[in-house]
Protein backbone atom coordinates (compact mmCIF):
# COMPACT_ATOMS: atom_id res chain seq x y z
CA UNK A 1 0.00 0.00 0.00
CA UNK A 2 0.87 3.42 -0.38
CA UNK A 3 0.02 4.73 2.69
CA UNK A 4 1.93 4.02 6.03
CA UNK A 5 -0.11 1.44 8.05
CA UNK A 6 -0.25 3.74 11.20
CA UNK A 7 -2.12 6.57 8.92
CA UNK A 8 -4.82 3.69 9.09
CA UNK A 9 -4.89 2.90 12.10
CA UNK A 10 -8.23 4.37 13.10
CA UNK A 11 -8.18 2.76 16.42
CA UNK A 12 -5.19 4.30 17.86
CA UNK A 13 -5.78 8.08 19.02
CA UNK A 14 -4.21 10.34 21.63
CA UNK A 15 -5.11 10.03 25.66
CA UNK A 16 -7.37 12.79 27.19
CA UNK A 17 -6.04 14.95 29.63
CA UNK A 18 -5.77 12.96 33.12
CA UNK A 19 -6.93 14.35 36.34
CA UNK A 20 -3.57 16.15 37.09
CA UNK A 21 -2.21 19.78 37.19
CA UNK A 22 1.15 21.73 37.13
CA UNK A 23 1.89 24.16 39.67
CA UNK A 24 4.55 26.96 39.39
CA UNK A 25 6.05 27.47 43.42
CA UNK A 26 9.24 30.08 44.44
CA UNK A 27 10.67 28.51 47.64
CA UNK A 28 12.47 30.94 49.04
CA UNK A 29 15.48 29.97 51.26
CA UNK A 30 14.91 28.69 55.36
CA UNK A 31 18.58 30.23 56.40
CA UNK A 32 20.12 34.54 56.72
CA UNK A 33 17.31 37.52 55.82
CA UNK A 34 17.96 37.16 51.85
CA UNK A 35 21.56 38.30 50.65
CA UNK A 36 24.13 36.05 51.19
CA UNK A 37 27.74 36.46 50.22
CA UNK A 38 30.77 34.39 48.43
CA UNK A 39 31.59 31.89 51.13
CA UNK A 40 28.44 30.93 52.34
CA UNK A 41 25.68 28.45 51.96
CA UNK A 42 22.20 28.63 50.84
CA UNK A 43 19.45 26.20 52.18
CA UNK A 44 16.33 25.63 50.35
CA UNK A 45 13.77 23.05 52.52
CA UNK A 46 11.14 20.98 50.28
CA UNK A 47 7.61 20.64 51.76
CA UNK A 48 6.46 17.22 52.83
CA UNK A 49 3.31 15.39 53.28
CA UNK A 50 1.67 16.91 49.94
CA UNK A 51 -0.66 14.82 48.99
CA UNK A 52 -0.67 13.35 45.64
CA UNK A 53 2.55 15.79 44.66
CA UNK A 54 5.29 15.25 42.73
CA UNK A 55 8.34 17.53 42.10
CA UNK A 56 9.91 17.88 38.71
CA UNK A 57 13.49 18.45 38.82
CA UNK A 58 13.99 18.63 35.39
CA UNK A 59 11.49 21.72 35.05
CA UNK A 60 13.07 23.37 37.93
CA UNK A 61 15.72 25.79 38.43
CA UNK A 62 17.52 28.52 41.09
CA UNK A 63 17.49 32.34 40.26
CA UNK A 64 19.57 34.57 41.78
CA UNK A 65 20.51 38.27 41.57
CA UNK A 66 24.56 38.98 41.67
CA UNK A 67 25.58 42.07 42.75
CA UNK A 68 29.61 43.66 42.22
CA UNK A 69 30.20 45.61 45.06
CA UNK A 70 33.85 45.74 44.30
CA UNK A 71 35.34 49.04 42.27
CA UNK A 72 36.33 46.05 39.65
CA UNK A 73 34.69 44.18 37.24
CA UNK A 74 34.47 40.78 37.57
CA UNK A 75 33.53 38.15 35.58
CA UNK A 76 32.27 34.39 35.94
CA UNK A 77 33.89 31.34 34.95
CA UNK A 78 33.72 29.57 31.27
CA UNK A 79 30.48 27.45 32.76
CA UNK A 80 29.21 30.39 34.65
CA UNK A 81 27.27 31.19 38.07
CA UNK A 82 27.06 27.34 38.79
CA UNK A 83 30.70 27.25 38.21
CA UNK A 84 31.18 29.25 41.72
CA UNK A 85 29.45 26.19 43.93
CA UNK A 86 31.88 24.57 45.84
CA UNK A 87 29.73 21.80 47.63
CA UNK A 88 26.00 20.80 46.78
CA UNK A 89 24.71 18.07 49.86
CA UNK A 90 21.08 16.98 49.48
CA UNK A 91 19.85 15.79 53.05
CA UNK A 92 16.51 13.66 53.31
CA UNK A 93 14.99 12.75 57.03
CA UNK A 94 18.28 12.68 58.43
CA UNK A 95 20.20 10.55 56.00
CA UNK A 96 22.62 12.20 53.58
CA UNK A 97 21.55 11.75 49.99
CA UNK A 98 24.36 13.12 47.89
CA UNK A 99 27.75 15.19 48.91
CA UNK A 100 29.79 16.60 46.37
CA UNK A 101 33.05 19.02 47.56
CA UNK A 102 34.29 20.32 44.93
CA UNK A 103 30.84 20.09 42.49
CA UNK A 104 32.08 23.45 40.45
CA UNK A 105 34.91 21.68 39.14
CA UNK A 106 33.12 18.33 38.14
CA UNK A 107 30.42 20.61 36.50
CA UNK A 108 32.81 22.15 34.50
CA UNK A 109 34.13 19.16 33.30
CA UNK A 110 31.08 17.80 32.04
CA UNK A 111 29.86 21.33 30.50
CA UNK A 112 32.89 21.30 28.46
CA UNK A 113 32.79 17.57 27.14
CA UNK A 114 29.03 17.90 27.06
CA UNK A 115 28.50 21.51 25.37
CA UNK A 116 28.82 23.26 22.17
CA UNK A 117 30.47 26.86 22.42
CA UNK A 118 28.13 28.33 20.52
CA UNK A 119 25.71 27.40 23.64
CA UNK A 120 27.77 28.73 25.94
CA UNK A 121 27.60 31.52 24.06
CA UNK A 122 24.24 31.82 23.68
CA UNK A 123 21.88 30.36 25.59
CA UNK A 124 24.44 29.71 28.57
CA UNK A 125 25.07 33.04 28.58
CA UNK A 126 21.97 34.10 28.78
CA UNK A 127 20.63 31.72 31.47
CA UNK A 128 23.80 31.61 34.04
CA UNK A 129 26.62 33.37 32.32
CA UNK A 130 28.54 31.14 30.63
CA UNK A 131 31.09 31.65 27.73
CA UNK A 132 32.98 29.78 25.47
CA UNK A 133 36.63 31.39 26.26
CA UNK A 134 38.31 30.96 29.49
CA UNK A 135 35.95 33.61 31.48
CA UNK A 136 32.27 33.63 31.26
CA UNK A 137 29.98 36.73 31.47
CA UNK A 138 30.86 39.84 32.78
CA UNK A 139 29.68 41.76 36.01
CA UNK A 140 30.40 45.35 35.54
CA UNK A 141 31.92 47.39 38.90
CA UNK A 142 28.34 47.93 40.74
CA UNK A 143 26.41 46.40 38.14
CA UNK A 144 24.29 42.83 38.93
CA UNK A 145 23.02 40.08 36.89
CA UNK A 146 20.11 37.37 37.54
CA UNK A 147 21.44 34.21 36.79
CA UNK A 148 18.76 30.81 36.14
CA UNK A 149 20.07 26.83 36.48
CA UNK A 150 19.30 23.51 37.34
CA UNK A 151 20.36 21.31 39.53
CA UNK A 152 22.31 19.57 36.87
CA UNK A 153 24.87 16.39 38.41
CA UNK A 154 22.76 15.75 41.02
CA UNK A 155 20.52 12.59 42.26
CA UNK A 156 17.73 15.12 41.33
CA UNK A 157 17.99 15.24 37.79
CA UNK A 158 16.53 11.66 36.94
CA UNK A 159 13.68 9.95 34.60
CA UNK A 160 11.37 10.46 37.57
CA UNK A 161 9.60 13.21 39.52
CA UNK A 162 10.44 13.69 43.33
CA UNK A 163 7.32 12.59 45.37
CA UNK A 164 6.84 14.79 47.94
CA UNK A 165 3.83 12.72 49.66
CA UNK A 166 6.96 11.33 51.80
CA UNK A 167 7.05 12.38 55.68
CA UNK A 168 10.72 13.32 55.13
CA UNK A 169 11.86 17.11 53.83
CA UNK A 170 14.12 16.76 51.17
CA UNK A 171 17.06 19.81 51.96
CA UNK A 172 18.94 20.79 49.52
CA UNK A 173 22.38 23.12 50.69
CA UNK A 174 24.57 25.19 48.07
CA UNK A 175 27.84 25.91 49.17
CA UNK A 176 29.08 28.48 47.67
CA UNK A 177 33.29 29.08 46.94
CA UNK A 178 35.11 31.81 48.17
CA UNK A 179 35.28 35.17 45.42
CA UNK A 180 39.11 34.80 44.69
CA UNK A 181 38.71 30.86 43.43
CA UNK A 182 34.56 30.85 42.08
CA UNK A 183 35.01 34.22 40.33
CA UNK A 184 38.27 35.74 38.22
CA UNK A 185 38.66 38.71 38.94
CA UNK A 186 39.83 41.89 36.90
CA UNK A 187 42.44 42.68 39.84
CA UNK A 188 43.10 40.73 42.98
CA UNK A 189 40.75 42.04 46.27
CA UNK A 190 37.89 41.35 45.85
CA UNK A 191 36.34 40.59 48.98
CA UNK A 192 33.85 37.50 49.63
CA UNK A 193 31.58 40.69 51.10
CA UNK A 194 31.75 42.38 48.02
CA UNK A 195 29.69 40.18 46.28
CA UNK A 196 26.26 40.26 47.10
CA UNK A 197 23.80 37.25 46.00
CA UNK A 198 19.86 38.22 46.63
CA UNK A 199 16.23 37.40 45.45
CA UNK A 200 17.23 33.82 45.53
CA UNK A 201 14.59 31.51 44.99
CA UNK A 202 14.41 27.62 43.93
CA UNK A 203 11.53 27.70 40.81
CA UNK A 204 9.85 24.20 41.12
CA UNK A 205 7.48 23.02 38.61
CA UNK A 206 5.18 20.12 40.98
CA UNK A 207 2.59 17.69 39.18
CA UNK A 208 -0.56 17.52 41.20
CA UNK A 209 -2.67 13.81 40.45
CA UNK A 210 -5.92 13.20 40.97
CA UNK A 211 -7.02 10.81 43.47
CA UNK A 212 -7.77 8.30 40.70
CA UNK A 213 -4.37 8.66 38.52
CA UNK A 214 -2.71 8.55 42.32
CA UNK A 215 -4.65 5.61 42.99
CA UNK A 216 -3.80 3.67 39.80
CA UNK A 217 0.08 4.85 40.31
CA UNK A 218 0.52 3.65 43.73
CA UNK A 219 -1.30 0.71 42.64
CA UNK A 220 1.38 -0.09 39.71
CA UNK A 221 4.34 0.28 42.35
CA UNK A 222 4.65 -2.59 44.34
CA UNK A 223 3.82 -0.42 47.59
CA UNK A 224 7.33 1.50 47.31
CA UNK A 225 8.51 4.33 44.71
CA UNK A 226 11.82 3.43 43.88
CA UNK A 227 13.78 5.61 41.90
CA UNK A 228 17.33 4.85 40.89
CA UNK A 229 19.62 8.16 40.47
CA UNK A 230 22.85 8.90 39.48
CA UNK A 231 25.42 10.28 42.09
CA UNK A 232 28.66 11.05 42.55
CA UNK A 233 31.47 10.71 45.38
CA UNK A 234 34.69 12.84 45.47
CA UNK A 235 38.14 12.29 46.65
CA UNK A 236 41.11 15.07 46.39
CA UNK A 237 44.57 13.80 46.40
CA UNK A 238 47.84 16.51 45.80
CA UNK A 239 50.90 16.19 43.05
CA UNK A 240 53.85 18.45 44.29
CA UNK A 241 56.27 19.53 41.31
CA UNK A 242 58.78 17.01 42.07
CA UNK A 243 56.44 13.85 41.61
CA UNK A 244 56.57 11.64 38.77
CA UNK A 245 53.66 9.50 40.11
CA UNK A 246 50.91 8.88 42.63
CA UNK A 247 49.11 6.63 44.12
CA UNK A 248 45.58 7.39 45.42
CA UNK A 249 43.20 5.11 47.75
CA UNK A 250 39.92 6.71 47.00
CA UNK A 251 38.03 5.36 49.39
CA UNK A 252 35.35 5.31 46.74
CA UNK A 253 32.53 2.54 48.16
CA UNK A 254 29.19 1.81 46.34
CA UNK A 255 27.40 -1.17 44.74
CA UNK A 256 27.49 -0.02 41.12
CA UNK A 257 30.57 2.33 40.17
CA UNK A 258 29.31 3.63 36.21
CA UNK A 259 32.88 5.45 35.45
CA UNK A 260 35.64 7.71 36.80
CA UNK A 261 36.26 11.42 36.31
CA UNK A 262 39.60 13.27 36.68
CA UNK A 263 40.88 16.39 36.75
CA UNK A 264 44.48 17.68 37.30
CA UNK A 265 44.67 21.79 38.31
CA UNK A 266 46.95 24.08 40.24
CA UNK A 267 47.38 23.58 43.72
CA UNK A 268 47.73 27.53 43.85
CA UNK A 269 44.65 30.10 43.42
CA UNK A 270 44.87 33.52 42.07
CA UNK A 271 41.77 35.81 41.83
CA UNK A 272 42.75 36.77 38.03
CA UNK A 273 43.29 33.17 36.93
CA UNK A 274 40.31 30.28 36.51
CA UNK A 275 40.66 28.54 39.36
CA UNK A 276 37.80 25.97 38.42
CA UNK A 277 37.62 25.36 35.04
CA UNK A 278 41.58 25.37 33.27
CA UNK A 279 42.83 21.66 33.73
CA UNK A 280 46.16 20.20 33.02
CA UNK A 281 47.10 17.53 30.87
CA UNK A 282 50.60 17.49 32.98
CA UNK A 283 53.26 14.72 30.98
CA UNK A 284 50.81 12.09 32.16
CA UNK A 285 52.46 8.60 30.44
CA UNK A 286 49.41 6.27 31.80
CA UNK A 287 47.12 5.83 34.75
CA UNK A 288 45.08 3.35 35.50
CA UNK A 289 42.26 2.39 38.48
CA UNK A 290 42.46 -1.11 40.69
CA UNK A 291 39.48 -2.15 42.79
CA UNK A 292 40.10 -4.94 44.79
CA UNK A 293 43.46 -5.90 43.16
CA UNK A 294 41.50 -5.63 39.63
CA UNK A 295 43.10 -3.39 37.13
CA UNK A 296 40.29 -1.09 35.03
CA UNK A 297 41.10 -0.61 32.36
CA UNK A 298 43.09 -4.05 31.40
CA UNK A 299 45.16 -2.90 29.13
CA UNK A 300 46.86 1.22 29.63
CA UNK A 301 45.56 4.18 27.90
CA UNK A 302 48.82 5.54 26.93
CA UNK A 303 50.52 7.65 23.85
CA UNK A 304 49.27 10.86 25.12
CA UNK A 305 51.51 13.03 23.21
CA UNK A 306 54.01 14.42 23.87
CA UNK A 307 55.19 18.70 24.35
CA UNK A 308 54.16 20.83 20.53
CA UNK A 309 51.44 17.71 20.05
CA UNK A 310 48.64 19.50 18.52
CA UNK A 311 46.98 16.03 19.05
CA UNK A 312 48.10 14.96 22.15
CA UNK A 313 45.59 13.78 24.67
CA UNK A 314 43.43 12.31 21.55
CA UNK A 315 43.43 8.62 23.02
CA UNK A 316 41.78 9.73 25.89
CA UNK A 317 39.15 11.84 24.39
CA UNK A 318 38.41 8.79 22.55
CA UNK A 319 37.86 7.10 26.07
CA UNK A 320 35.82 10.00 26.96
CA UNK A 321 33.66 9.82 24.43
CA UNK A 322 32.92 6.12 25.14
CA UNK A 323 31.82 7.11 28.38
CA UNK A 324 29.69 9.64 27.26
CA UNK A 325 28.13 7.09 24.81
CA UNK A 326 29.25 9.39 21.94
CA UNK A 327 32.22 8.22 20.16
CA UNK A 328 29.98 7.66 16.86
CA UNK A 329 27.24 9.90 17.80
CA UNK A 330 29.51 12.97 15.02
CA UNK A 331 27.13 15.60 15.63
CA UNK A 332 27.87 15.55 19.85
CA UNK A 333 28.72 18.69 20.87
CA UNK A 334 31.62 19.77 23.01
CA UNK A 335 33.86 22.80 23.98
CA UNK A 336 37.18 21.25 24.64
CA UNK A 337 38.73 23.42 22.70
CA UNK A 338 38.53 26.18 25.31
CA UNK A 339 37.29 28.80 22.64
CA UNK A 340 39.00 30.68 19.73
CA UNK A 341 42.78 30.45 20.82
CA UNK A 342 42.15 28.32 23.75
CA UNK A 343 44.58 26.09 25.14
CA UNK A 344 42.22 23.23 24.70
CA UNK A 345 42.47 19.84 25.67
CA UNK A 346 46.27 19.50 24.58
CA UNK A 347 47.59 21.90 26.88
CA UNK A 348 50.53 20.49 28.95
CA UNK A 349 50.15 22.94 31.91
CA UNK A 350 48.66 26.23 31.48
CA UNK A 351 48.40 29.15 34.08
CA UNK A 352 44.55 30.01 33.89
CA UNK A 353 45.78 33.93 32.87
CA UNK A 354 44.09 33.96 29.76
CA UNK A 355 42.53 31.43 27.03
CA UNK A 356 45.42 30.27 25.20
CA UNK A 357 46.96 29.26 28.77
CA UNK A 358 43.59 27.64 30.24
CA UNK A 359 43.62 23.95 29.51
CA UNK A 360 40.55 21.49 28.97
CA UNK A 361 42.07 18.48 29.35
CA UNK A 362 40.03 15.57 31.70
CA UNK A 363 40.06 12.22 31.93
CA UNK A 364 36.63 9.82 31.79
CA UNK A 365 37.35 6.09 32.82
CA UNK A 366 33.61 3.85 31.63
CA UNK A 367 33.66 0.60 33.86
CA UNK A 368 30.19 -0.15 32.87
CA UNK A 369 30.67 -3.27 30.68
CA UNK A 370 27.46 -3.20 28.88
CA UNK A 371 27.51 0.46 27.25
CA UNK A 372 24.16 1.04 26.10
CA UNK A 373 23.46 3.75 23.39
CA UNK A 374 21.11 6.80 24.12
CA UNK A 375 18.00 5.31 21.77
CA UNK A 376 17.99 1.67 24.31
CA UNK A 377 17.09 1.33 27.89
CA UNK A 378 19.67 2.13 30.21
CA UNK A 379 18.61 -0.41 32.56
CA UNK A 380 20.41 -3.82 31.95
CA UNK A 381 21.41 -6.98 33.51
CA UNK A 382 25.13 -5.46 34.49
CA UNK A 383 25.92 -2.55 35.35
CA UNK A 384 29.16 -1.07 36.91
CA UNK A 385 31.63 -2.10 39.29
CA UNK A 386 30.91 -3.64 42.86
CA UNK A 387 33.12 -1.96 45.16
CA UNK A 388 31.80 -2.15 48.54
CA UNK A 389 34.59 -3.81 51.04
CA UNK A 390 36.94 -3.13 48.72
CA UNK A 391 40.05 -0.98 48.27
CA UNK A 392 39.97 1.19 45.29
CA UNK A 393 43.20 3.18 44.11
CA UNK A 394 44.12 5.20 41.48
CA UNK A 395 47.88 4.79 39.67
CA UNK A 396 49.18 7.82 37.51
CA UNK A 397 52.59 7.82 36.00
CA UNK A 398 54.50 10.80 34.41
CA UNK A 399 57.15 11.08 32.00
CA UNK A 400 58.27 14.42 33.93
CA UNK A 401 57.03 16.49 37.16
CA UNK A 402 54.84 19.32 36.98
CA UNK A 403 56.05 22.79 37.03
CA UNK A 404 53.60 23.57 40.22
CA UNK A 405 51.84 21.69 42.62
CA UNK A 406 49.01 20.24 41.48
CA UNK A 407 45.62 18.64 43.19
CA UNK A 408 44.16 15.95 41.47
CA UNK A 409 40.19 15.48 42.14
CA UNK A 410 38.51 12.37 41.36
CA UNK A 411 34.78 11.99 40.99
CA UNK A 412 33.41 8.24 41.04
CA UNK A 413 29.42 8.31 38.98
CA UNK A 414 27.79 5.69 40.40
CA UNK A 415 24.16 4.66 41.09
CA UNK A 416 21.86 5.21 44.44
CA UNK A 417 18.31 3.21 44.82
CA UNK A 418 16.08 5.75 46.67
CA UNK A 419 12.97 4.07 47.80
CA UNK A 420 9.41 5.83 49.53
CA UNK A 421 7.52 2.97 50.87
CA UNK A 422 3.75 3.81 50.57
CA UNK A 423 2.70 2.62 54.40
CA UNK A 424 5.11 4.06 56.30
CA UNK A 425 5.89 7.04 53.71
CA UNK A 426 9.64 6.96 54.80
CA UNK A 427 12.90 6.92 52.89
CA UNK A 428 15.53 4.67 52.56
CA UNK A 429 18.47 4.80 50.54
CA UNK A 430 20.94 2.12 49.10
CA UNK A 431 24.22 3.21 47.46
């Protein structure tokens, strides 16, 4: 026939509209009168006990108003406003449900593997500040700018909404870094005090059932809501300028680890230089992670290039983008580059100064062993690495020392199990 079969098929037609709603909130935050500073925290507290309510992360986002009290400009980093976060730690009845130190760093990581720099150009700039050279948007010498973003790298940002029928708050703390590291400055001074952050507010977007699509959902779930999220866990270890290798336990411990993130960057922080985002490639020879006496991966990533290597660093991009599911997907978009005349991912050891001396380069270990593309299921018979009991360490070899000291953070993805069981509407989490 000529025509498809599903433009005959009469009998399949669009649902009606359920019995449900979507409610725009502003939760404004529990902790100080409404400004806060550079070096402080911000607490937002979730209602609980809302009856048939849901939450959707993925619709949400925090506005917030920065203010330059300085007598010099400053400007944010390449990812923006959410570079500046130092810590994000999301508390439910009691029990801890993710900790991240060092969450600006990781985020820039993944906005530069993940994002184009015509985005960050664009609509980054627009929504938190973001730009596609070493610095992001400026903030003019008593000037401000409202800044929007999700909670992106975070157990919140899953394929389910947040009930929040639960008898447990869900808390949710930003800690924010201090001005001279979160912020590069046009001369050094600035003053944590100097930067004011007001009419802060966490936008939620909640989904309101009916009693009778509420019924039939609870119904469906086994008496429990689980929800499995993605999380991460962070351990900081240091390279002085005479090492030529180290040797890291992580102390990394959770049922399922997905893959390993890690960033080399100087030990030393300067309010001019990026702080956060520039990332050294370092003459790294090989490195390689051992969980429970079991080397991942088997056989070395090595041949990283070596100094005037335009391509150095290309083998583990190439690893990278296996993590990322990407390494065929041609039209992914990333900003490794650093910009026009950045350093870029090839960059030996760069000083953060200015783009051409602000590096990109990362490294992204997969340990899932069934890597499932973006159009399938992601939930499959295997997934990472069992590492509970067991000691996991990180080996990295040089061919030389570093310049400068270095710290070298390591962020291990892995995957929680949060579950709401529908009699005692309580929480309990599994890692």
């Amino acid at each position: 026939m000529s025509a498809s079969t599903q433009r005959l098929n009469y009998s399949q037609i669009p649902p009606r509209a359920s019995s449900s709603r979507a409610i725009r909130n502003e939760i404004v935050p529990t902790n100080s009168g409404g400004n806060y500073t550079m070096n402080s925290q911000i607490i937002f507290d979730l209602p609980a006990n809302l009856n048939n309510t849901f939450c959707d992360f993925q619709s949400s986002y925090i506005k917030m108003k920065i203010t330059n009290n300085d007598a010099t400009n400053f400007n944010f980093h390449g990812g923006g406003m959410p570079s500046a976060i130092k810590q994000i730690v999301l508390e439910l009845g009691g029990q801890t449900l993710f900790s991240c130190d060092n969450w600006g760093t990781l985020y820039e990581m993944m906005i530069s593997l993940d994002t184009s720099d015509s985005f960050k150009d664009n609509a980054g700039q627009r929504l938190f500040g973001a730009g596609s050279g070493f610095e992001g948007a400026e903030v003019a010498a008593a000037a401000s700018r409202t800044v929007c973003f999700p909670l992106v790298l975070t157990p919140l940002i899953n394929s389910r909404y947040f009930p929040l029928i639960g008898r447990d708050r869900l808390r949710i703390r930003l800690i924010l870094d201090t001005a001279a590291k979160g912020l590069i400055s046009a001369t050094t001074g600035v003053l944590d005090s100097e930067v004011v952050i007001s009419d802060v507010a966490l936008v939620t977007y909640n989904l309101e059932l009916g009693s009778d699509v509420m019924s039939m959902v609870a119904a469906n779930s086994g008496g429990a809501f689980k929800i499995a999220m993605p999380s991460y866990q962070h351990h900081q270890a240091s390279l002085s300028n005479t090492a030529t290798s180290l040797v890291a336990t992580l102390g990394f411990s959770m049922s399922s680890l997905n893959r390993v993130l890690i960033a080399q960057q100087l030990q030393a922080v300067t309010d001019t230089r990026n702080s956060v985002g520039n990332r050294s490639r370092l003459r790294l020879n090989r490195f390689f992670i051992t969980i429970g006496g079991v080397k991942y991966p088997m056989r070395d990533v090595q041949d990283l290039g070596t100094t005037g290597d335009a391509g150095a660093g290309s083998e583990p991009f190439a690893e990278a983008l296996i993590s990322q599911r990407a390494l065929c997907a041609w039209s992914h978009d990333s900003s490794v580059a650093g910009g026009t005349g950045g350093g870029g991912f090839s960059l030996q050891e760069g000083s953060g100064a200015a783009v051409g001396t602000t590096g990109s380069f990362l490294i992204d270990l997969d340990l899932e062993s069934q890597r499932v593309s973006g159009g399938e299921s992601s939930v499959g018979l295997v997934a990472g690495v069992n590492c509970i009991g067991q000691v996991v360490q990180l080996t990295m070899e040089y061919a030389a020392s570093a310049t400068a000291d270095h710290v070298v953070n390591v962020y291990g993805e892995h995957t929680i199990l949060c579950s709401l069981d529908l009699n005692t509407l309580t929480w309990s989490i599994a890692v």
